[in-house]
C-alpha atoms as a PDB file:
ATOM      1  CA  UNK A   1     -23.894-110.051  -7.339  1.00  0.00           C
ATOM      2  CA  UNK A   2     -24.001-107.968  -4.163  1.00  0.00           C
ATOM      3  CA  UNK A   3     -22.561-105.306  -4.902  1.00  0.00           C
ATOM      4  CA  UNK A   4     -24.487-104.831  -7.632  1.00  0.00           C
ATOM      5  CA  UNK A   5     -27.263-105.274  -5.933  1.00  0.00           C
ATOM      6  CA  UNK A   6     -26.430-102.022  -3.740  1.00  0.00           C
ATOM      7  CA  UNK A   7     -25.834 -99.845  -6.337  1.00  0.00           C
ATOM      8  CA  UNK A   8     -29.382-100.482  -7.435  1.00  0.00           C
ATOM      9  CA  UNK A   9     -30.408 -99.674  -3.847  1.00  0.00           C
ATOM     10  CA  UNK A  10     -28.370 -97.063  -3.259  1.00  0.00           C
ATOM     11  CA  UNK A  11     -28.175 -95.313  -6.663  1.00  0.00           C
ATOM     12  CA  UNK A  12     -31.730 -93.553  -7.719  1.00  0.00           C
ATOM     13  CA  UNK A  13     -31.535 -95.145 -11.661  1.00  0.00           C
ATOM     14  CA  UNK A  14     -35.315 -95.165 -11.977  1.00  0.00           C
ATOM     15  CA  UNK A  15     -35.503 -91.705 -11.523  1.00  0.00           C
ATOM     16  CA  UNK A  16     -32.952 -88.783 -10.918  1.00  0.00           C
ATOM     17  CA  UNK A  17     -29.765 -90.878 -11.737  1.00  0.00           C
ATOM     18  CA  UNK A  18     -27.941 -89.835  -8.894  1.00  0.00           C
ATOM     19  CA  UNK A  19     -26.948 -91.746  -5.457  1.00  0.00           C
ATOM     20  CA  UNK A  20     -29.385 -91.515  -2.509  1.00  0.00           C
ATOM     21  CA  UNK A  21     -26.608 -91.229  -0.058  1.00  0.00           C
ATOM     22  CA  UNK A  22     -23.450 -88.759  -0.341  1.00  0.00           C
ATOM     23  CA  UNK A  23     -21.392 -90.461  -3.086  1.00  0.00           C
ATOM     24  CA  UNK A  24     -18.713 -91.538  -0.634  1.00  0.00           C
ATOM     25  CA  UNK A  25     -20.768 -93.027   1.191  1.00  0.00           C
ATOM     26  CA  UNK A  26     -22.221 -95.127  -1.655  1.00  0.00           C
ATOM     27  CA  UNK A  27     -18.410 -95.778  -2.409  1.00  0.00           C
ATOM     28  CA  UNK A  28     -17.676 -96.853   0.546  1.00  0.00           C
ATOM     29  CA  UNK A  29     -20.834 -99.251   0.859  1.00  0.00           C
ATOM     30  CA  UNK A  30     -19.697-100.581  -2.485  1.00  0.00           C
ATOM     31  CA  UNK A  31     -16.394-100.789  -1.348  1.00  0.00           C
ATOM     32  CA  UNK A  32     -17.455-103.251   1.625  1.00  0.00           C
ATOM     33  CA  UNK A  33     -19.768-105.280  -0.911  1.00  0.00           C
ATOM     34  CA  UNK A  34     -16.726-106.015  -3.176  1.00  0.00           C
ATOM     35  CA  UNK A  35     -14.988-107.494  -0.469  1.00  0.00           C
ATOM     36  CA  UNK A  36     -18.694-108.797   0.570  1.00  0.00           C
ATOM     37  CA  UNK A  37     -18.088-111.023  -2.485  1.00  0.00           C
ATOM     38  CA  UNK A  38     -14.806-112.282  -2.016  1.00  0.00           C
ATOM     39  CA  UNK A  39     -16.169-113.540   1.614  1.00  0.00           C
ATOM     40  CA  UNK A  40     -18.916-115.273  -0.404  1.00  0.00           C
ATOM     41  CA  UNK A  41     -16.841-117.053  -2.789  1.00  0.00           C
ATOM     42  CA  UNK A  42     -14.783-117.752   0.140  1.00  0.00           C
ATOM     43  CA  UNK A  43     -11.664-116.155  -1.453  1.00  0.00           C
ATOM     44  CA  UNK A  44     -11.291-113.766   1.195  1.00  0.00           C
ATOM     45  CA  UNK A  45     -11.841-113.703   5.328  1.00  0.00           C
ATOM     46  CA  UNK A  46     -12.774-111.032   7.258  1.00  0.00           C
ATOM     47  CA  UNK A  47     -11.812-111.315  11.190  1.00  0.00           C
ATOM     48  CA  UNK A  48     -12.323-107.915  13.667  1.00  0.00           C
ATOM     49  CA  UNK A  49     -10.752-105.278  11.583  1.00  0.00           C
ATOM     50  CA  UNK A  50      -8.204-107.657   9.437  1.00  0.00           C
ATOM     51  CA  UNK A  51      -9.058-109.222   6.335  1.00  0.00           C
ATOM     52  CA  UNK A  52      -6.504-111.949   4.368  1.00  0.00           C
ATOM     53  CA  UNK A  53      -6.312-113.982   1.234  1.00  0.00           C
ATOM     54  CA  UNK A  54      -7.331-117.481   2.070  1.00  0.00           C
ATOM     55  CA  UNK A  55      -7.410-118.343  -1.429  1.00  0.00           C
ATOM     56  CA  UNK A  56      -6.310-116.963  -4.205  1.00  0.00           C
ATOM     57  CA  UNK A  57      -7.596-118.664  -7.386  1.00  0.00           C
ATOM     58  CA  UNK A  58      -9.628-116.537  -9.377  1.00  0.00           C
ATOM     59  CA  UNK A  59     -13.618-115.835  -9.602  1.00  0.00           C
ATOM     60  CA  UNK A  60     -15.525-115.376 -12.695  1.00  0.00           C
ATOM     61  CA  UNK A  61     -15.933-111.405 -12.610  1.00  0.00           C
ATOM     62  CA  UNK A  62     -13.266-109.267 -13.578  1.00  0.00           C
ATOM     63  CA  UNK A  63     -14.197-106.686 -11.041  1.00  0.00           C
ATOM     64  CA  UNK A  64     -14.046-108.938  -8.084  1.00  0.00           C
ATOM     65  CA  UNK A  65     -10.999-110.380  -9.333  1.00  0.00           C
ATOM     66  CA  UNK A  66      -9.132-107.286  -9.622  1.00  0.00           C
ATOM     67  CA  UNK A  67     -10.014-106.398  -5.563  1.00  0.00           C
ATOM     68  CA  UNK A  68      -8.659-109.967  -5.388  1.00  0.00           C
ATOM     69  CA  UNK A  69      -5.420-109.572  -6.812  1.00  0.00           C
ATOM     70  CA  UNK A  70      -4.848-105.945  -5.128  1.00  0.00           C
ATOM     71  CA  UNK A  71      -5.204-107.514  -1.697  1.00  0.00           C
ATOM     72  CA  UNK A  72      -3.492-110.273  -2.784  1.00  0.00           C
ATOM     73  CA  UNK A  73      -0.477-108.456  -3.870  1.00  0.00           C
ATOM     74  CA  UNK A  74      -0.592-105.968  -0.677  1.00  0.00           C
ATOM     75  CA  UNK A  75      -0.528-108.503   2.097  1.00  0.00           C
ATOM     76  CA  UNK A  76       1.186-106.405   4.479  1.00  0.00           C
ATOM     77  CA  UNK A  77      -1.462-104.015   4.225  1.00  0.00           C
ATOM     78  CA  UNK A  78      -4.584-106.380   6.152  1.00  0.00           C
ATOM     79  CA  UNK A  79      -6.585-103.182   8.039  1.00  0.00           C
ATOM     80  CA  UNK A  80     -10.234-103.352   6.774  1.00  0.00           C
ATOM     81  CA  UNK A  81     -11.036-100.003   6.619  1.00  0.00           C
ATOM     82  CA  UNK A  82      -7.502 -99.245   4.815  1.00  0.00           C
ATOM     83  CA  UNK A  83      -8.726-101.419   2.265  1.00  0.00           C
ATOM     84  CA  UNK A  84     -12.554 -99.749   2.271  1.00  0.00           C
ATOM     85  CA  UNK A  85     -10.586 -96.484   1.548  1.00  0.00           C
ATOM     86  CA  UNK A  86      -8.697 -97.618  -1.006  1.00  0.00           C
ATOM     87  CA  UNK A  87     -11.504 -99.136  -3.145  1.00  0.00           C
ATOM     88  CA  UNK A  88     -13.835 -96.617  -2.811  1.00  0.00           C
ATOM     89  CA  UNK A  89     -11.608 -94.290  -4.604  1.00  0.00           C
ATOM     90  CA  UNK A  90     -12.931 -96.572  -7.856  1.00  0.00           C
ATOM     91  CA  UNK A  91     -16.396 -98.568  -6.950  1.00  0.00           C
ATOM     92  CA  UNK A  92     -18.400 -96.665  -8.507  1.00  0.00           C
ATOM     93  CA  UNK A  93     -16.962 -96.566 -11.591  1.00  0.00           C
ATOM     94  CA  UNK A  94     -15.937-100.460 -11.581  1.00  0.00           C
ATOM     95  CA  UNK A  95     -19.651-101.503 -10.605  1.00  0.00           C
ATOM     96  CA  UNK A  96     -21.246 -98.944 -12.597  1.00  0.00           C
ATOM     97  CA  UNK A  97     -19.473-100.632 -15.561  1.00  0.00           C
ATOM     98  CA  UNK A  98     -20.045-103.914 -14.993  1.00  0.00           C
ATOM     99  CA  UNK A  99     -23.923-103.169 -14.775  1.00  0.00           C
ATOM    100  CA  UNK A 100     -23.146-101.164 -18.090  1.00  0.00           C
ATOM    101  CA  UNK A 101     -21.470-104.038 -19.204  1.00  0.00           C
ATOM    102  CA  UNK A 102     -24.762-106.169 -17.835  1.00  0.00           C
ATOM    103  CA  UNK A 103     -26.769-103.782 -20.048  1.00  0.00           C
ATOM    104  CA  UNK A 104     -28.799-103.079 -17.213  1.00  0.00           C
ATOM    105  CA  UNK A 105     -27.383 -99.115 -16.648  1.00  0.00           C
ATOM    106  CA  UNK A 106     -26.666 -95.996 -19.338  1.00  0.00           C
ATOM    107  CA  UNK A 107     -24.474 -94.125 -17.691  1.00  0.00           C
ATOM    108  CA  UNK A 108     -24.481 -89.813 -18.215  1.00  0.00           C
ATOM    109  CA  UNK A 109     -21.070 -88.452 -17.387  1.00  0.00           C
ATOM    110  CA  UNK A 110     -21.762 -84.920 -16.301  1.00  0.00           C
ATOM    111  CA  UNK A 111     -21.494 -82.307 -18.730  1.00  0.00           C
ATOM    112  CA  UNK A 112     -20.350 -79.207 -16.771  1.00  0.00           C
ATOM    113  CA  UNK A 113     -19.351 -79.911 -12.841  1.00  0.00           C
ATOM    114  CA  UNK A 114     -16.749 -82.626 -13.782  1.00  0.00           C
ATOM    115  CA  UNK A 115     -16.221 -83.259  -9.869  1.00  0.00           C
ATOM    116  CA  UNK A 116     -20.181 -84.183  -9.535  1.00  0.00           C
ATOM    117  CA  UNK A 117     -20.624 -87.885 -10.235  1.00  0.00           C
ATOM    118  CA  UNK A 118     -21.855 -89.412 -12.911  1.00  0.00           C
ATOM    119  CA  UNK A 119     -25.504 -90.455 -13.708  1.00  0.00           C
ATOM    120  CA  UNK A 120     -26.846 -93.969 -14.033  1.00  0.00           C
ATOM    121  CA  UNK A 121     -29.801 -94.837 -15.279  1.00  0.00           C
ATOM    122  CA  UNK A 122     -31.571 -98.518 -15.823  1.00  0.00           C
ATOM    123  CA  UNK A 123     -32.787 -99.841 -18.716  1.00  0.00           C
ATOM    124  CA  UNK A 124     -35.194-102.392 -17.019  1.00  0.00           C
ATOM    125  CA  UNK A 125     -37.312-100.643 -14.484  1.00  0.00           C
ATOM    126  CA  UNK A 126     -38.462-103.918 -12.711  1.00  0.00           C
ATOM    127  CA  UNK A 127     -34.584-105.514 -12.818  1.00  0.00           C
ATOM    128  CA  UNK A 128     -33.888-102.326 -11.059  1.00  0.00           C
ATOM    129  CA  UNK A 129     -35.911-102.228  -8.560  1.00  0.00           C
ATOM    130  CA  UNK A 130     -35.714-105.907  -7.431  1.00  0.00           C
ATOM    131  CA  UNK A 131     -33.048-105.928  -5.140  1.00  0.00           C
ATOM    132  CA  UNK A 132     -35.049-103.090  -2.903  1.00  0.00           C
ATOM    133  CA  UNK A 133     -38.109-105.002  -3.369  1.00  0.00           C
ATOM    134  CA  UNK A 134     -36.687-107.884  -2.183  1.00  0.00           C
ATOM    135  CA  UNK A 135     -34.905-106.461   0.453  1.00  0.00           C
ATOM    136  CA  UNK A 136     -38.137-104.724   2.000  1.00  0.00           C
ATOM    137  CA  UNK A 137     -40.521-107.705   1.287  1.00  0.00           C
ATOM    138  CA  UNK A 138     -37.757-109.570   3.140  1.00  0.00           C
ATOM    139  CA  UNK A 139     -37.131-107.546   6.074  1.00  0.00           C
ATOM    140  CA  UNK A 140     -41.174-106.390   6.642  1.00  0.00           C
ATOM    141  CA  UNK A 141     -42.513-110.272   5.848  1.00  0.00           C
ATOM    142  CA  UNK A 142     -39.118-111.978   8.449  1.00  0.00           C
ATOM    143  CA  UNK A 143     -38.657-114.339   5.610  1.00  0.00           C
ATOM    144  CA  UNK A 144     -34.803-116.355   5.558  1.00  0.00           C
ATOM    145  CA  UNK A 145     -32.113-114.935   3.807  1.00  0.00           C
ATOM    146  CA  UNK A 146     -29.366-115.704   1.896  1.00  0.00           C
ATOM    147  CA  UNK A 147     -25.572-114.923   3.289  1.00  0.00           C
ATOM    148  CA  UNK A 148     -25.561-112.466   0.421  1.00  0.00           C
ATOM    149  CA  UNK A 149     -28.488-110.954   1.039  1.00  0.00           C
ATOM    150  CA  UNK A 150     -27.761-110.826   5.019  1.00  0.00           C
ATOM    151  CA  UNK A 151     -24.751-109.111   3.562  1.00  0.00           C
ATOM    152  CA  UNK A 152     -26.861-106.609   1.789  1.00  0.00           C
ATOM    153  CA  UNK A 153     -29.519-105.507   4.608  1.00  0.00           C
ATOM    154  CA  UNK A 154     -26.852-104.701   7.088  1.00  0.00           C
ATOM    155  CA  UNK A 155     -24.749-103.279   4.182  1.00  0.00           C
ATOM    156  CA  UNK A 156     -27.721-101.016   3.487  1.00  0.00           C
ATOM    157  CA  UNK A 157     -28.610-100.628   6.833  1.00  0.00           C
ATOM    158  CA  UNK A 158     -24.689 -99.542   7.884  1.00  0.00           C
ATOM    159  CA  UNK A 159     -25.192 -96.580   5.300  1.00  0.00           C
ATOM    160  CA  UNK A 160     -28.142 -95.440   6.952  1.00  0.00           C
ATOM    161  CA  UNK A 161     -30.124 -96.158   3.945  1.00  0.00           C
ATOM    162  CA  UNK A 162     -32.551 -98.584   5.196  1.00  0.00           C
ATOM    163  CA  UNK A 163     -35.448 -96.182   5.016  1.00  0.00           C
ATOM    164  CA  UNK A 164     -34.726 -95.300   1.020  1.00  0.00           C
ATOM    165  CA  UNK A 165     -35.760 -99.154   1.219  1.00  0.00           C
ATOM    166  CA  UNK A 166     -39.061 -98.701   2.961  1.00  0.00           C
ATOM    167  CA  UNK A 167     -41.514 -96.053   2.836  1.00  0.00           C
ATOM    168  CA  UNK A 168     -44.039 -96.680   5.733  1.00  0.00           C
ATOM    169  CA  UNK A 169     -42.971 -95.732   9.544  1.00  0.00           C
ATOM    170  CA  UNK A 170     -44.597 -98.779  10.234  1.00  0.00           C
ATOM    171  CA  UNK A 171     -42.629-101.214   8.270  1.00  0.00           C
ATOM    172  CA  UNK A 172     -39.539 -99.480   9.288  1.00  0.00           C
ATOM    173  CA  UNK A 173     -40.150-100.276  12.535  1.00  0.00           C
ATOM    174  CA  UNK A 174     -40.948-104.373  11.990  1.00  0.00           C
ATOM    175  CA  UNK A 175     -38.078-103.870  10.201  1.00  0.00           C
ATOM    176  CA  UNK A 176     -35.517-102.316  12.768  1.00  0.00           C
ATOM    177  CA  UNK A 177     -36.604-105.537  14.915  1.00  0.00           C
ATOM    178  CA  UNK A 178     -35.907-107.893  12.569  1.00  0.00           C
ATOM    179  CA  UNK A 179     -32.572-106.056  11.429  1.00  0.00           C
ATOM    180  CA  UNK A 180     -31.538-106.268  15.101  1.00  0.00           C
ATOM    181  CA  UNK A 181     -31.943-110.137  14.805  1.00  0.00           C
ATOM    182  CA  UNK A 182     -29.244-110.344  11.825  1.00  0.00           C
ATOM    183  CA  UNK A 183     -25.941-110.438  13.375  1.00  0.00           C
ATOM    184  CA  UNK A 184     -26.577-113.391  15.731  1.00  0.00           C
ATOM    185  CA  UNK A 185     -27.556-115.337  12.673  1.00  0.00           C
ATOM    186  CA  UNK A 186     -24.852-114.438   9.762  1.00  0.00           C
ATOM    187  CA  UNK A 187     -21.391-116.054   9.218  1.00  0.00           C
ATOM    188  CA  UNK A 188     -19.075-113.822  11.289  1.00  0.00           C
ATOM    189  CA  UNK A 189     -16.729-112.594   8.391  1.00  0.00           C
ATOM    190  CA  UNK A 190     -19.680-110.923   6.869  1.00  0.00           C
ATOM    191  CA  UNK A 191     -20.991-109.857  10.434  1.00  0.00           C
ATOM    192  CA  UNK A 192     -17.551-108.248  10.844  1.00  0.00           C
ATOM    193  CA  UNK A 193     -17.380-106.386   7.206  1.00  0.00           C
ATOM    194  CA  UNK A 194     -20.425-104.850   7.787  1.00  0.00           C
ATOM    195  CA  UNK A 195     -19.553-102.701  11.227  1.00  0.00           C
ATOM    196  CA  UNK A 196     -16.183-102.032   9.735  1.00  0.00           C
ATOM    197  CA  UNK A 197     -18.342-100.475   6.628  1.00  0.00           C
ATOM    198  CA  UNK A 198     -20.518 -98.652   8.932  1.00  0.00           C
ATOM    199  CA  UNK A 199     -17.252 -97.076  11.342  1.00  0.00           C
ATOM    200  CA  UNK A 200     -16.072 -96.248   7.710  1.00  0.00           C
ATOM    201  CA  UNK A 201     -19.698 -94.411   6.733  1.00  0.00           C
ATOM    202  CA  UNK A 202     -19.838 -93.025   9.844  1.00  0.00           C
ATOM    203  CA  UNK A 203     -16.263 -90.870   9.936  1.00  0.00           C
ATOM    204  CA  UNK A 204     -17.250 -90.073   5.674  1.00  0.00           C
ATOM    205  CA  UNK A 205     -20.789 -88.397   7.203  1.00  0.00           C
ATOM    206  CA  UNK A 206     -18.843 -86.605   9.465  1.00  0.00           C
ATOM    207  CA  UNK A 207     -16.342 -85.343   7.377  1.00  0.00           C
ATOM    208  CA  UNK A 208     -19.079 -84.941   4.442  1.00  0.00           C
ATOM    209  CA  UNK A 209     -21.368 -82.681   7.166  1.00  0.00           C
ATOM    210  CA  UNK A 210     -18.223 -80.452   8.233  1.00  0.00           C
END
């Protein structure tokens, strides 16, 4: 799902167990990739900054279907990055425990610093480390993608973490090219989440850096 697929991006579980970016941030990013799925299952549309139920029967996670019934029960409240805020106060914890759930994370709750966030760690180093493989094989090599993973380059890219993703100068910069060719080509809904997400990282750096 995508937004597990960016906490395995965006959270270090192969090595140090902590996020790559500032964890709200990450919360944010995961915040946008819940409602990334509800656009996918076409539960959910995404227009400028407002977002509204366009269909309300439920999906097969639990997660996704809890950010569905929030919004669904709030429909007054339709401001994309009201609802960003409001669901990063928990996507960490909600994704981190479905991938718990997945048995593909142990999660280490910290021991002293209760404020510092907790550690994840993956139990399959390659099932980790797909969705950034795929993601930089995809956006060095210009192959197609998927809405979802469309979804999770620009995702990644609006929290400033496509270079986590790839290594090389070089790539990076066949990438940037082929990042700026995205936007023309996804559904709009998604194309809209994603600069909402990155207005929403943006203002969290700033506060973060101050």
């Amino acid at each position: 799902m995508l937004a597990d697929d960016f906490f395995l991006v965006s959270w270090d579980t192969t090595g140090t167990g902590k996020p790559r970016l500032h964890v709200q941030g990450v919360a944010l990013g995961l915040a946008g990739a819940l409602i990334g799925e509800l656009v996918l299952h076409q539960r959910i549309a995404v227009r400028g900054v407002r977002l509204d139920v366009i269909d309300s029967e439920d999906v097969t996670d639990k997660v996704t279907n809890r950010v569905l019934a929030d919004i669904g029960d709030s429909p007054h409240h339709t401001d994309v990055r009201t609802w960003l805020a409001y669901l990063a106060q928990r996507s960490v914890d909600d994704v981190g425990a479905r991938l718990v759930d997945a048995g593909l994370l142990e999660r280490e709750a910290p021991k002293l610093l209760r404020r510092k966030p907790p550690r994840f760690f993956s139990t399959d180093f390659s099932k980790a480390m797909w969705p950034a493989t795929r993601l930089r094989l995809a956006l060095v090599r210009h192959w197609p993608l998927s809405p979802q993973d469309m979804a999770l380059a620009t995702l990644v890219d609006a929290c400033d973490m496509t270079e986590t993703v790839l290594d090389d100068p070089a790539d990076r910069r066949v990438a940037r090219r082929y990042l700026t060719t995205l936007p023309a080509s996804m559904p709009q809904p998604l194309r809209d989440l994603s600069r909402q997400v990155s207005a929403a990282v943006g203002d969290a750096v700033l506060t973060y850096r101050t």
